[in-house]
C-alpha atoms as a PDB file:
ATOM      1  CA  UNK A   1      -3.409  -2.961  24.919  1.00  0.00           C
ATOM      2  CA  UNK A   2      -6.484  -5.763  25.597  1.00  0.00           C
ATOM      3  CA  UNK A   3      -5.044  -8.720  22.972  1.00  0.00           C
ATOM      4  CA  UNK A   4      -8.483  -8.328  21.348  1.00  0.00           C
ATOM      5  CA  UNK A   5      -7.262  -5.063  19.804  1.00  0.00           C
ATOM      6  CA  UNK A   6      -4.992  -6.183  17.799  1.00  0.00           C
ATOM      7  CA  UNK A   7      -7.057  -9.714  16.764  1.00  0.00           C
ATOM      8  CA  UNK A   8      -9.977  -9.290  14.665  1.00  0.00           C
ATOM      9  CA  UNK A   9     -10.895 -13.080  15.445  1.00  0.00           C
ATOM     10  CA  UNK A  10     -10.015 -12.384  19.162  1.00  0.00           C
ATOM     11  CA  UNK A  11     -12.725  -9.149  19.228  1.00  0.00           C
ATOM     12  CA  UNK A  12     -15.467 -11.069  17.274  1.00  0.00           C
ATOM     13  CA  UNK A  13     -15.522 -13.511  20.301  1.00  0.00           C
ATOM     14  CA  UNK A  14     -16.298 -10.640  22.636  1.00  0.00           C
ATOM     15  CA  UNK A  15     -19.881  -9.736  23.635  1.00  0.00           C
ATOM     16  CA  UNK A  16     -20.853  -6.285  23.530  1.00  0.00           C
ATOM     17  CA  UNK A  17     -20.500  -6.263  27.306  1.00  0.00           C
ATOM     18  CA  UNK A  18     -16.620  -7.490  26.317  1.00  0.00           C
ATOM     19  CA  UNK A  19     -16.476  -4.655  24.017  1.00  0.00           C
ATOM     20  CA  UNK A  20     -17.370  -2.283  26.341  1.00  0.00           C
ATOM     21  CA  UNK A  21     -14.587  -3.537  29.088  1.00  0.00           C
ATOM     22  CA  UNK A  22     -11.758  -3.567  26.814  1.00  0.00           C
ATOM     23  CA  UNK A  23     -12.672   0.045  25.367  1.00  0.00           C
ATOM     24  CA  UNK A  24     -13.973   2.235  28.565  1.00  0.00           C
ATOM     25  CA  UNK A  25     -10.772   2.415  29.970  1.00  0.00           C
ATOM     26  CA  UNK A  26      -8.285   3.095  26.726  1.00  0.00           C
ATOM     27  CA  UNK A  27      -6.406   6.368  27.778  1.00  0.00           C
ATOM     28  CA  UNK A  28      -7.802   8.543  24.460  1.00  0.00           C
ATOM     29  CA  UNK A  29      -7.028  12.176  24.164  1.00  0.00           C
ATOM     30  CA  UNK A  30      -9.822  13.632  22.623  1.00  0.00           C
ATOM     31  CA  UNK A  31     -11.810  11.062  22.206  1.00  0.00           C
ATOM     32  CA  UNK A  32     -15.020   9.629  24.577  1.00  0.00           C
ATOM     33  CA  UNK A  33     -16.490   6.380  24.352  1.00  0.00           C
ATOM     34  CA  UNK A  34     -20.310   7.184  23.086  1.00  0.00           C
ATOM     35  CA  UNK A  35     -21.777   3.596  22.946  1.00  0.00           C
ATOM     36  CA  UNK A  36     -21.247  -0.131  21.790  1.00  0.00           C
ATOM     37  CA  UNK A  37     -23.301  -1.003  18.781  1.00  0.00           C
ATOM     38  CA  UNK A  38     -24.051  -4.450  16.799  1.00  0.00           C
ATOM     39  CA  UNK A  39     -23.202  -4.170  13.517  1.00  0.00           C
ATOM     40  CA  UNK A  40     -24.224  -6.832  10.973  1.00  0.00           C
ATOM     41  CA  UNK A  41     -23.555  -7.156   7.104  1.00  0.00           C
ATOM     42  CA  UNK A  42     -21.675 -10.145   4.735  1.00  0.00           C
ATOM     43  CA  UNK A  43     -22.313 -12.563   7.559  1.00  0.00           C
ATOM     44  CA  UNK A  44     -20.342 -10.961  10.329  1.00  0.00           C
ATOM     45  CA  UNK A  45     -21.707  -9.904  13.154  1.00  0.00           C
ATOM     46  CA  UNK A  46     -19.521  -7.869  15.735  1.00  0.00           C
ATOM     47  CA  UNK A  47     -19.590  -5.199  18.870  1.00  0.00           C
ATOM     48  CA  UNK A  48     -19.016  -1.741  17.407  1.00  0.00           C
ATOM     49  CA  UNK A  49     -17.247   0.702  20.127  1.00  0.00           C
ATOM     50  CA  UNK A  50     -18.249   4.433  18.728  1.00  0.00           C
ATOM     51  CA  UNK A  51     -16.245   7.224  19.817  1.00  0.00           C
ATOM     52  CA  UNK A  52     -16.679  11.339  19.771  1.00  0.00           C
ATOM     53  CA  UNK A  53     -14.001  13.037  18.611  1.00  0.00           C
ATOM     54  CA  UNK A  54     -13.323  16.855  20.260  1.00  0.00           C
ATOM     55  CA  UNK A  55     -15.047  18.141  17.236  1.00  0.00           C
ATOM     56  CA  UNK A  56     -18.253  16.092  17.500  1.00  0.00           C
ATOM     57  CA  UNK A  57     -17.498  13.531  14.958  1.00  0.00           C
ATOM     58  CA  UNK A  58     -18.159   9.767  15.161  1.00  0.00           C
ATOM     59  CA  UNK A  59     -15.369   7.540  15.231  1.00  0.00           C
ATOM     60  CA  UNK A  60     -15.617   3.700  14.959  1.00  0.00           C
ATOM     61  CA  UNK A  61     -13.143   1.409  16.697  1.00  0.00           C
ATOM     62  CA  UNK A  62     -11.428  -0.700  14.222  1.00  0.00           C
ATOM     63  CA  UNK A  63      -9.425  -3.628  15.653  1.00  0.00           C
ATOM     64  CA  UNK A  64      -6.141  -4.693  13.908  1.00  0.00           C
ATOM     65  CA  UNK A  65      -5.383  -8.150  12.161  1.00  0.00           C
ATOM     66  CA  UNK A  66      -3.862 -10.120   9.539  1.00  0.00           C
ATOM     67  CA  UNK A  67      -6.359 -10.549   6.595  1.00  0.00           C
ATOM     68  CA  UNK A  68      -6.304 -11.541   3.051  1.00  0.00           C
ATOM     69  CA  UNK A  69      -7.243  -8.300   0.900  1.00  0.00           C
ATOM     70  CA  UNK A  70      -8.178  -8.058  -2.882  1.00  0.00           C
ATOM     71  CA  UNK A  71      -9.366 -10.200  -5.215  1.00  0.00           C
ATOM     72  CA  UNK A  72      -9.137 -13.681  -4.099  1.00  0.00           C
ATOM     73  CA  UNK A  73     -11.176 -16.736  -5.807  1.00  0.00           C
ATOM     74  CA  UNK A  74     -13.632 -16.115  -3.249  1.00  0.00           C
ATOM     75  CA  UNK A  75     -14.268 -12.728  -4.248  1.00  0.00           C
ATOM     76  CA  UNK A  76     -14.877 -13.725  -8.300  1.00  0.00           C
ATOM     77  CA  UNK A  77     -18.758 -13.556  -8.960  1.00  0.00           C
ATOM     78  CA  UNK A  78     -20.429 -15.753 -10.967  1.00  0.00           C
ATOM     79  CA  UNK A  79     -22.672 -13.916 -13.326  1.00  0.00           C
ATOM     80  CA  UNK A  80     -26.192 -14.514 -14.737  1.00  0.00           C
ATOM     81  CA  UNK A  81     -27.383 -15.045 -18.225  1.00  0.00           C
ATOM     82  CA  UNK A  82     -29.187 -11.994 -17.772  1.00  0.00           C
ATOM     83  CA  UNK A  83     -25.935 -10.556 -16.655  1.00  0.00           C
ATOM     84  CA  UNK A  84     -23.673 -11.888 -18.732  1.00  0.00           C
ATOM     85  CA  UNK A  85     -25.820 -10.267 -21.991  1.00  0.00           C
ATOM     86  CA  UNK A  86     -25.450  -6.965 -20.359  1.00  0.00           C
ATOM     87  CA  UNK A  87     -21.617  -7.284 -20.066  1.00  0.00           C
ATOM     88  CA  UNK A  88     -21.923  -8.086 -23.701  1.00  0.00           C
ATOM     89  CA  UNK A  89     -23.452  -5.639 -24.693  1.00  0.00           C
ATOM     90  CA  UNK A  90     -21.326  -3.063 -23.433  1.00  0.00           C
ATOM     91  CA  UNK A  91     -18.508  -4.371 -24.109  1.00  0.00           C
ATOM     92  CA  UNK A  92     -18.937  -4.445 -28.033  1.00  0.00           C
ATOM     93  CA  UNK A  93     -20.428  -0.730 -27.556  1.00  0.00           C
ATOM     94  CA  UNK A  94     -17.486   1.034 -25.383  1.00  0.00           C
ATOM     95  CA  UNK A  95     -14.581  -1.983 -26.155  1.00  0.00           C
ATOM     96  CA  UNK A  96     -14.391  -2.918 -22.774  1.00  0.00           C
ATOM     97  CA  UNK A  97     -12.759  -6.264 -21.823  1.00  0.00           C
ATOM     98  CA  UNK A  98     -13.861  -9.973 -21.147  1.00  0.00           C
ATOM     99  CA  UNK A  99     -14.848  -9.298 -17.783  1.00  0.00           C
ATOM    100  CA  UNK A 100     -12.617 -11.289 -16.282  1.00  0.00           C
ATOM    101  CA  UNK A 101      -9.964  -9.249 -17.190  1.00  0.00           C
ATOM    102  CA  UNK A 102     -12.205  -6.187 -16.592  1.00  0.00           C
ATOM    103  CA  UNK A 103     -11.992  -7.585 -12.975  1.00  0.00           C
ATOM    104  CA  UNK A 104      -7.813  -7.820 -12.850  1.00  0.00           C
ATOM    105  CA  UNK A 105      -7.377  -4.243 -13.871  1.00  0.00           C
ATOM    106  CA  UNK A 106      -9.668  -2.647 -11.863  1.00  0.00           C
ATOM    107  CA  UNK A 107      -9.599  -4.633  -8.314  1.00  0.00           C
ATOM    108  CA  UNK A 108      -6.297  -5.065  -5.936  1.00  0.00           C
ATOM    109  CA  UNK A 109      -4.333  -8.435  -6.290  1.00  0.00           C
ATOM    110  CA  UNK A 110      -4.901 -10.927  -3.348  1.00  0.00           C
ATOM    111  CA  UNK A 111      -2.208  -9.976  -0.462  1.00  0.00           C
ATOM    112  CA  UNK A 112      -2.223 -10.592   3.164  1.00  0.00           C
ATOM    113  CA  UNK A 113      -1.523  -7.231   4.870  1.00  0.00           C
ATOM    114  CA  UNK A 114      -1.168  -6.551   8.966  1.00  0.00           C
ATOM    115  CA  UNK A 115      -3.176  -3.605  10.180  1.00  0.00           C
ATOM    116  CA  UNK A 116      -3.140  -2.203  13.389  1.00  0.00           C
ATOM    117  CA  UNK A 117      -6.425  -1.110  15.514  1.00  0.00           C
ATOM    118  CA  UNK A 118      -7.651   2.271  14.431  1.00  0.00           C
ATOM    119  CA  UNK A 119     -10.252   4.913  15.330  1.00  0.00           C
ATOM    120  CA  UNK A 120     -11.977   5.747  12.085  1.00  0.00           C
ATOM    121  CA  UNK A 121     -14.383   8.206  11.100  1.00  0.00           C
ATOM    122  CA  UNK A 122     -18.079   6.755  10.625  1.00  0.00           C
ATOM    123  CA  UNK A 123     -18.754   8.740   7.489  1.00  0.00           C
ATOM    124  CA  UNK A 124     -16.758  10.853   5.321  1.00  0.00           C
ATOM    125  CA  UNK A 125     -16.564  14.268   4.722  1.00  0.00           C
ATOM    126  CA  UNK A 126     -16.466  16.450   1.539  1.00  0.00           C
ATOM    127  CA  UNK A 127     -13.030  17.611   0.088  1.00  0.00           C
ATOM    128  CA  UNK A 128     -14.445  21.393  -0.014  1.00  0.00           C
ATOM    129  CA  UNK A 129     -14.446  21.217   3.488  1.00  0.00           C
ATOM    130  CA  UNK A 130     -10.859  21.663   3.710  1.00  0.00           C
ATOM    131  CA  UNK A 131     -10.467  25.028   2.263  1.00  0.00           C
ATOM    132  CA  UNK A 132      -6.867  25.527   1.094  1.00  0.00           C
ATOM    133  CA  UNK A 133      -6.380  21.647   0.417  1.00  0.00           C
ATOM    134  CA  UNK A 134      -5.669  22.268  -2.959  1.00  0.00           C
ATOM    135  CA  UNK A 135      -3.409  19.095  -3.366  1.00  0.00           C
ATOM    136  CA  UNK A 136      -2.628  16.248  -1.462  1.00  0.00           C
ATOM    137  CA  UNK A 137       0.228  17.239   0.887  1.00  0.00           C
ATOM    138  CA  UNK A 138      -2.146  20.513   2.107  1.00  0.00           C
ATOM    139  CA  UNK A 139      -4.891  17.922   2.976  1.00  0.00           C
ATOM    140  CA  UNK A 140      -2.190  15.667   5.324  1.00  0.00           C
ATOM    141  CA  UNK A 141      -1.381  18.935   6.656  1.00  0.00           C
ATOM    142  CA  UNK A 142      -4.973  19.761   7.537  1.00  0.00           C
ATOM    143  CA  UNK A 143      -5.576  16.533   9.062  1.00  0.00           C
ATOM    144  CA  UNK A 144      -2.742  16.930  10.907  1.00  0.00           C
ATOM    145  CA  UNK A 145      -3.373  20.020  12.678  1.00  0.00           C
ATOM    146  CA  UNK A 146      -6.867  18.252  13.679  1.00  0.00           C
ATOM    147  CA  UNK A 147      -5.466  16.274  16.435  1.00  0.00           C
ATOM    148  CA  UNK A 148      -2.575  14.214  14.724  1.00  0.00           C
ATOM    149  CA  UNK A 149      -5.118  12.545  12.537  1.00  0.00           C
ATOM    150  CA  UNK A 150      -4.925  11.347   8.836  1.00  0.00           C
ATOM    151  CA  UNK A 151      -6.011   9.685   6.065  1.00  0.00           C
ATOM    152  CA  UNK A 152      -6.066   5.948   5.690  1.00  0.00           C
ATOM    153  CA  UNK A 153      -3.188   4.018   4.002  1.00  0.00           C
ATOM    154  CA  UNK A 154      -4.498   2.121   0.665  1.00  0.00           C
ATOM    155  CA  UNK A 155      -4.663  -1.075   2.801  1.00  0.00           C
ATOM    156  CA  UNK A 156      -6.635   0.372   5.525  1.00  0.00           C
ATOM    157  CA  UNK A 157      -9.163   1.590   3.546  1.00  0.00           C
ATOM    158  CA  UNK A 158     -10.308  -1.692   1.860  1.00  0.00           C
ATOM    159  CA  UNK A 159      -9.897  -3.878   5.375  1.00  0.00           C
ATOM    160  CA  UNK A 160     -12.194  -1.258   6.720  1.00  0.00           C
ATOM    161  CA  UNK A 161     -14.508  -1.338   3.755  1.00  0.00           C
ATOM    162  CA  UNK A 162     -14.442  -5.282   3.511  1.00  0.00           C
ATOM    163  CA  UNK A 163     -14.899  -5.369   7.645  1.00  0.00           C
ATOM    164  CA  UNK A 164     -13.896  -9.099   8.133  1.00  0.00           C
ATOM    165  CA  UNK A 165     -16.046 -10.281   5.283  1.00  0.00           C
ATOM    166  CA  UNK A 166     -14.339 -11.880   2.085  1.00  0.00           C
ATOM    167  CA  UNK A 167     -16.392 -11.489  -0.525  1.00  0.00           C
ATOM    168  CA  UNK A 168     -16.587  -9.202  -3.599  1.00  0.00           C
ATOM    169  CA  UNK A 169     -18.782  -6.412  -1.947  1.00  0.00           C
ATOM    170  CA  UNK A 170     -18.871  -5.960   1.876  1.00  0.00           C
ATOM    171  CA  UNK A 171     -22.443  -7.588   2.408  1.00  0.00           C
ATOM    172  CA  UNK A 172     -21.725 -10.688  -0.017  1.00  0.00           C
ATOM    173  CA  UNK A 173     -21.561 -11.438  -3.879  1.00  0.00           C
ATOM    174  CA  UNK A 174     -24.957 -10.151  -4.566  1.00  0.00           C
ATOM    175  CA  UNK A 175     -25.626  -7.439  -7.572  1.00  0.00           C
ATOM    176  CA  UNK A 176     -28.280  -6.210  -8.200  1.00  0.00           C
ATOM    177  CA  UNK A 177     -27.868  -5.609 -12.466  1.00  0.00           C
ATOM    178  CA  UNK A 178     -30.964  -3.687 -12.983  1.00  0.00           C
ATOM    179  CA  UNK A 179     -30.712  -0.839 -11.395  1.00  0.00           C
ATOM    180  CA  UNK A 180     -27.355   1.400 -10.748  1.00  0.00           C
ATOM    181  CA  UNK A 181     -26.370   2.261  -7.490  1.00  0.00           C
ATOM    182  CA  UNK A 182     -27.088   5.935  -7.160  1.00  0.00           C
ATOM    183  CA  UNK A 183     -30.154   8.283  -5.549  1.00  0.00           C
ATOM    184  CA  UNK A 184     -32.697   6.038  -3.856  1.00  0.00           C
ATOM    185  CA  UNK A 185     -31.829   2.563  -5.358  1.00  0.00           C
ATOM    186  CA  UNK A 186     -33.723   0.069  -2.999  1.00  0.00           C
ATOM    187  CA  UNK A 187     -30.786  -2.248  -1.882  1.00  0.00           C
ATOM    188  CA  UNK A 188     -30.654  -2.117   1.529  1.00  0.00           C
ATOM    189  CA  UNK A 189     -26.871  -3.413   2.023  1.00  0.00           C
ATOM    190  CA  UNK A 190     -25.586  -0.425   0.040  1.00  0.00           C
ATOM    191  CA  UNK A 191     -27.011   1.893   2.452  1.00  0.00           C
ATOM    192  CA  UNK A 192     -26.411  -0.106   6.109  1.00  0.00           C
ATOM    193  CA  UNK A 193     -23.606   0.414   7.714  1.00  0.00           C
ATOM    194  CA  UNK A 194     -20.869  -2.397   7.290  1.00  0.00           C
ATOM    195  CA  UNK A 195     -19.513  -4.538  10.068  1.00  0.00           C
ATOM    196  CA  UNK A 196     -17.187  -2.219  11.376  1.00  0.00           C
ATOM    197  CA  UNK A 197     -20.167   0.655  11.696  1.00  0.00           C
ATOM    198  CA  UNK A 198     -18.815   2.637   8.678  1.00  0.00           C
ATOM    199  CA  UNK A 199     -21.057   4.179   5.904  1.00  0.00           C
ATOM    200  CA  UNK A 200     -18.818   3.224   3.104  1.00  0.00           C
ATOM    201  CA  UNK A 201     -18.529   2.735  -0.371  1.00  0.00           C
ATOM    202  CA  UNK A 202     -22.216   3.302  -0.731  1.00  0.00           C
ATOM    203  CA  UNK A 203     -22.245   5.877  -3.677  1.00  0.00           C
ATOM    204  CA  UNK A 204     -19.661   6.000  -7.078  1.00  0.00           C
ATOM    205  CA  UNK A 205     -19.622   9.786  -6.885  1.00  0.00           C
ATOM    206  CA  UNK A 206     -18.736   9.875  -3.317  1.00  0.00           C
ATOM    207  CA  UNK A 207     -15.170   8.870  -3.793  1.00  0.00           C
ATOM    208  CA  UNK A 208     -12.589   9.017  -0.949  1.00  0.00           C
ATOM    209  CA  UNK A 209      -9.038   9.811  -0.988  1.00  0.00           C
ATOM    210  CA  UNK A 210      -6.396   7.719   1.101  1.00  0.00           C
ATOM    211  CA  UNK A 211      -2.722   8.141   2.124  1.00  0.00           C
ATOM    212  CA  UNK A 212      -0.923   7.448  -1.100  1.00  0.00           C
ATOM    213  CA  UNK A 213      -0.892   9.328  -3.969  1.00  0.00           C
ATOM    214  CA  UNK A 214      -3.668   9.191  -6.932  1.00  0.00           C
ATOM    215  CA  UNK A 215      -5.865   6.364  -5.281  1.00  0.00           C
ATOM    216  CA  UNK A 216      -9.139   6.891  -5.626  1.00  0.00           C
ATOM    217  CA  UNK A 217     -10.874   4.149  -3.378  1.00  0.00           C
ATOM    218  CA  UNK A 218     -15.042   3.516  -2.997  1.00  0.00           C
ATOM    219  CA  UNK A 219     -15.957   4.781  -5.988  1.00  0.00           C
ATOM    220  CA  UNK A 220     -15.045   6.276  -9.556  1.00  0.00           C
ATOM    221  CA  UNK A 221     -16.759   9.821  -9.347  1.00  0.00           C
ATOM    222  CA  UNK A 222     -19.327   8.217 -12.005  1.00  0.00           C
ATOM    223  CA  UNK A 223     -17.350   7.340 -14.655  1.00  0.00           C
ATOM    224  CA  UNK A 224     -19.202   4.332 -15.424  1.00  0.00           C
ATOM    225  CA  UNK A 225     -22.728   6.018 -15.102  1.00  0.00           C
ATOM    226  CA  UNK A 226     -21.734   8.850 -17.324  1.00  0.00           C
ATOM    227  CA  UNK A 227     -19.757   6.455 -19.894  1.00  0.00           C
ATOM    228  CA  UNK A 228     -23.037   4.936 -19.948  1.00  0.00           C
ATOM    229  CA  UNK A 229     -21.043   1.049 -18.771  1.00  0.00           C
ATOM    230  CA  UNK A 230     -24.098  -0.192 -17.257  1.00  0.00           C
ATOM    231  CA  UNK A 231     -25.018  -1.284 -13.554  1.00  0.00           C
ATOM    232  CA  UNK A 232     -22.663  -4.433 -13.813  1.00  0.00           C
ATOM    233  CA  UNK A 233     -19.431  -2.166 -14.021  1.00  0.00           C
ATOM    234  CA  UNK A 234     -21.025   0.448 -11.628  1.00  0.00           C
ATOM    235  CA  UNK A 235     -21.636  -1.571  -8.931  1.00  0.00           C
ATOM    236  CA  UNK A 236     -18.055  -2.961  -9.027  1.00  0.00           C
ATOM    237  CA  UNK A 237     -16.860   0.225  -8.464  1.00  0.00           C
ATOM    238  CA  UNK A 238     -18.017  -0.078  -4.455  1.00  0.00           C
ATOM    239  CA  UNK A 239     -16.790  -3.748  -4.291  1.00  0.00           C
ATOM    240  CA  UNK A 240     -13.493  -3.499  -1.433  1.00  0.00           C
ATOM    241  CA  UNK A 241     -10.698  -4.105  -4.147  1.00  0.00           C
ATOM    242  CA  UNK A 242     -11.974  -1.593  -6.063  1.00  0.00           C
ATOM    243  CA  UNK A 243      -9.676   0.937  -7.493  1.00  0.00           C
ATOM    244  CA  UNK A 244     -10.441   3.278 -10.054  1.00  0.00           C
ATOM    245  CA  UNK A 245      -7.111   3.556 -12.442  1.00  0.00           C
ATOM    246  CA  UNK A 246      -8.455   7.059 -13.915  1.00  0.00           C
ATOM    247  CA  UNK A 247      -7.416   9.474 -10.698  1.00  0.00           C
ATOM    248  CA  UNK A 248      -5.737  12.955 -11.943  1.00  0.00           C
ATOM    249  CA  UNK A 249      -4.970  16.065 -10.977  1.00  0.00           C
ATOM    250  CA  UNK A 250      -8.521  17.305 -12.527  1.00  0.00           C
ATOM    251  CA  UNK A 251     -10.540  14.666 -10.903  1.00  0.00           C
ATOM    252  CA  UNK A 252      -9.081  15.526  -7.314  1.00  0.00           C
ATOM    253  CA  UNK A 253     -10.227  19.374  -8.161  1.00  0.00           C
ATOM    254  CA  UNK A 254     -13.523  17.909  -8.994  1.00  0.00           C
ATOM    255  CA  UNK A 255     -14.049  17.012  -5.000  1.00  0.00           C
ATOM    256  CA  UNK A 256     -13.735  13.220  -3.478  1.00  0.00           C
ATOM    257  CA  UNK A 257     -14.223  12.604   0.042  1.00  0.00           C
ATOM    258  CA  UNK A 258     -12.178  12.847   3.496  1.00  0.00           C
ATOM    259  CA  UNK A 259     -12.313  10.007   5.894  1.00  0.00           C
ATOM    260  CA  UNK A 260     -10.218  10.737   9.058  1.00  0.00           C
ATOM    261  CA  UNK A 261      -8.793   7.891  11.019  1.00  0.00           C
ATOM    262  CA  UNK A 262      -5.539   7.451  13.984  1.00  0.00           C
ATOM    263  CA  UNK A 263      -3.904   4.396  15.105  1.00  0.00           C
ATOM    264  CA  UNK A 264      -5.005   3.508  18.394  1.00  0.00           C
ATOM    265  CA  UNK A 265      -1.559   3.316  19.723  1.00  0.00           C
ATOM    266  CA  UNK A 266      -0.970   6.880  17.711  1.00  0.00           C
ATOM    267  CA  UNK A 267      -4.313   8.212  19.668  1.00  0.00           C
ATOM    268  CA  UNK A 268      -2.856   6.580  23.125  1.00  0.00           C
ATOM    269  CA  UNK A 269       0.693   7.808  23.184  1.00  0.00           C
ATOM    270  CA  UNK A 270      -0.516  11.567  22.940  1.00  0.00           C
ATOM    271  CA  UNK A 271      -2.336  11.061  26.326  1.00  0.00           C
ATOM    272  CA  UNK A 272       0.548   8.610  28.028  1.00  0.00           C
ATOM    273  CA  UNK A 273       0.664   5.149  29.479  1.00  0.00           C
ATOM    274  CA  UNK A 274      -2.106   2.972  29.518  1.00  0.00           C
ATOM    275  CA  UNK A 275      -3.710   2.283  32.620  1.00  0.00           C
ATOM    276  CA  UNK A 276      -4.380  -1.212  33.387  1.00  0.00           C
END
């Protein structure tokens, strides 16, 4: 493979012209290169190869890397009085924590994690989609059967979600406290697609599962709206180390979403050598 594919610095150098070279030619069963888009969000800017899947679906090219996930100094916000009263507030109401510690049980430590390049869906699809994935080892099944693919490993999820940025949320440290982040909220980042092209993390109800076991990633299927926890501890629940710690067997009957993704080198070896 191009050395750009498995360095997300390396690919971030490329034009969109470059993007287009190293990706026309990757051997891909079931899978066409569509177009190269520029993607923009959190300060990174990048060529976007897009994919069609067999089925019709969008898939974005993810490069590989070493990055440093979770919640790392650079990631801690700095709230505003305005801010800070709210936290107050419902924290003597519902006995939540001094935020700071709010922040340590609900985000991944800081870690540096290898990923390899990976074709990833550009937006998620319901659970009920998957009739008969009743639990979690039906769904890998499913996926399976759909051309080898699967769900993303708790580490690939949030380097696709943070996209090369390293900040709290995926477009910067931003939060908007006054309004929650659900319907029609007017914040433009939440809606855009990130860096890497994906719709992600843009709604706490829309929940997605990944490869290990009771990880709930991208959202917390609104138990901060409906606990009443105000827009502060909403919107953390679509920051990239966000993990909701409340995942059970009801809440996975309750629906979540499916985002399909393959290694490249998975998605190459099906259809042979490379050429070139």
């Amino acid at each position: 493979m191009h050395p750009s594919l498995s360095d997300l610095a390396a690919w971030d150098r490329l034009s969109d012209e470059g993007c287009a070279r190293v990706t026309e030619l990757l051997p891909l069963r079931g899978f066409t290169l569509d177009r190269v888009e520029r993607h923009t969000q959190g300060g990174v800017s990048r060529g976007v190869a897009l994919f069609r899947h067999r089925d019709g679906a969008t898939f974005a090219l993810v490069p590989g890397g070493v990055r440093t996930l979770g919640l790392t100094d650079a990631r801690r916000i700095t709230l505003d009085a305005r801010a800070k009263a709210g936290w107050s507030l419902v924290r003597d109401e519902y006995g939540l924590p001094r935020f700071e510690d709010h922040l340590r049980a609900v985000m991944r430590p800081a870690r540096t994690v290898t990923v390899d390049a990976l074709l990833v869906e550009t937006h998620p699809r319901p659970l009920d989609g998957y009739l008969g994935a009743w639990d979690h080892d039906a769904l890998t099944d499913l996926l399976r059967e759909e051309g080898g693919l699967r769900l993303l490993s708790d580490d690939e999820w949030e380097y696709a979600c943070a996209a090369g940025t390293d900040t709290l949320w995926r477009w910067g440290n931003q939060c908007p406290n006054d309004v929650l982040p659900y319907g029609s909220v007017d914040f433009a980042p939440l809606r855009a697609p990130n860096a890497f092209g994906l719709a992600i993390a843009h709604d706490p109800y829309a929940w997605e599962f990944v490869r290990e076991r009771g990880v709930m990633r991208g959202g917390d299927g609104g138990d901060a709206i409906c606990g009443g926890h105000g827009a502060l501890a909403t919107w953390l629940t679509l920051a990239s180390p966000y993990v909701w710690p409340g995942l059970d067997a009801d809440t996975y009957r309750d629906g979540g979403f499916v985002r399909r993704a393959v290694t490249l080198r998975d998605a190459m070896r099906e259809s042979g050598p490379s050429r070139g």
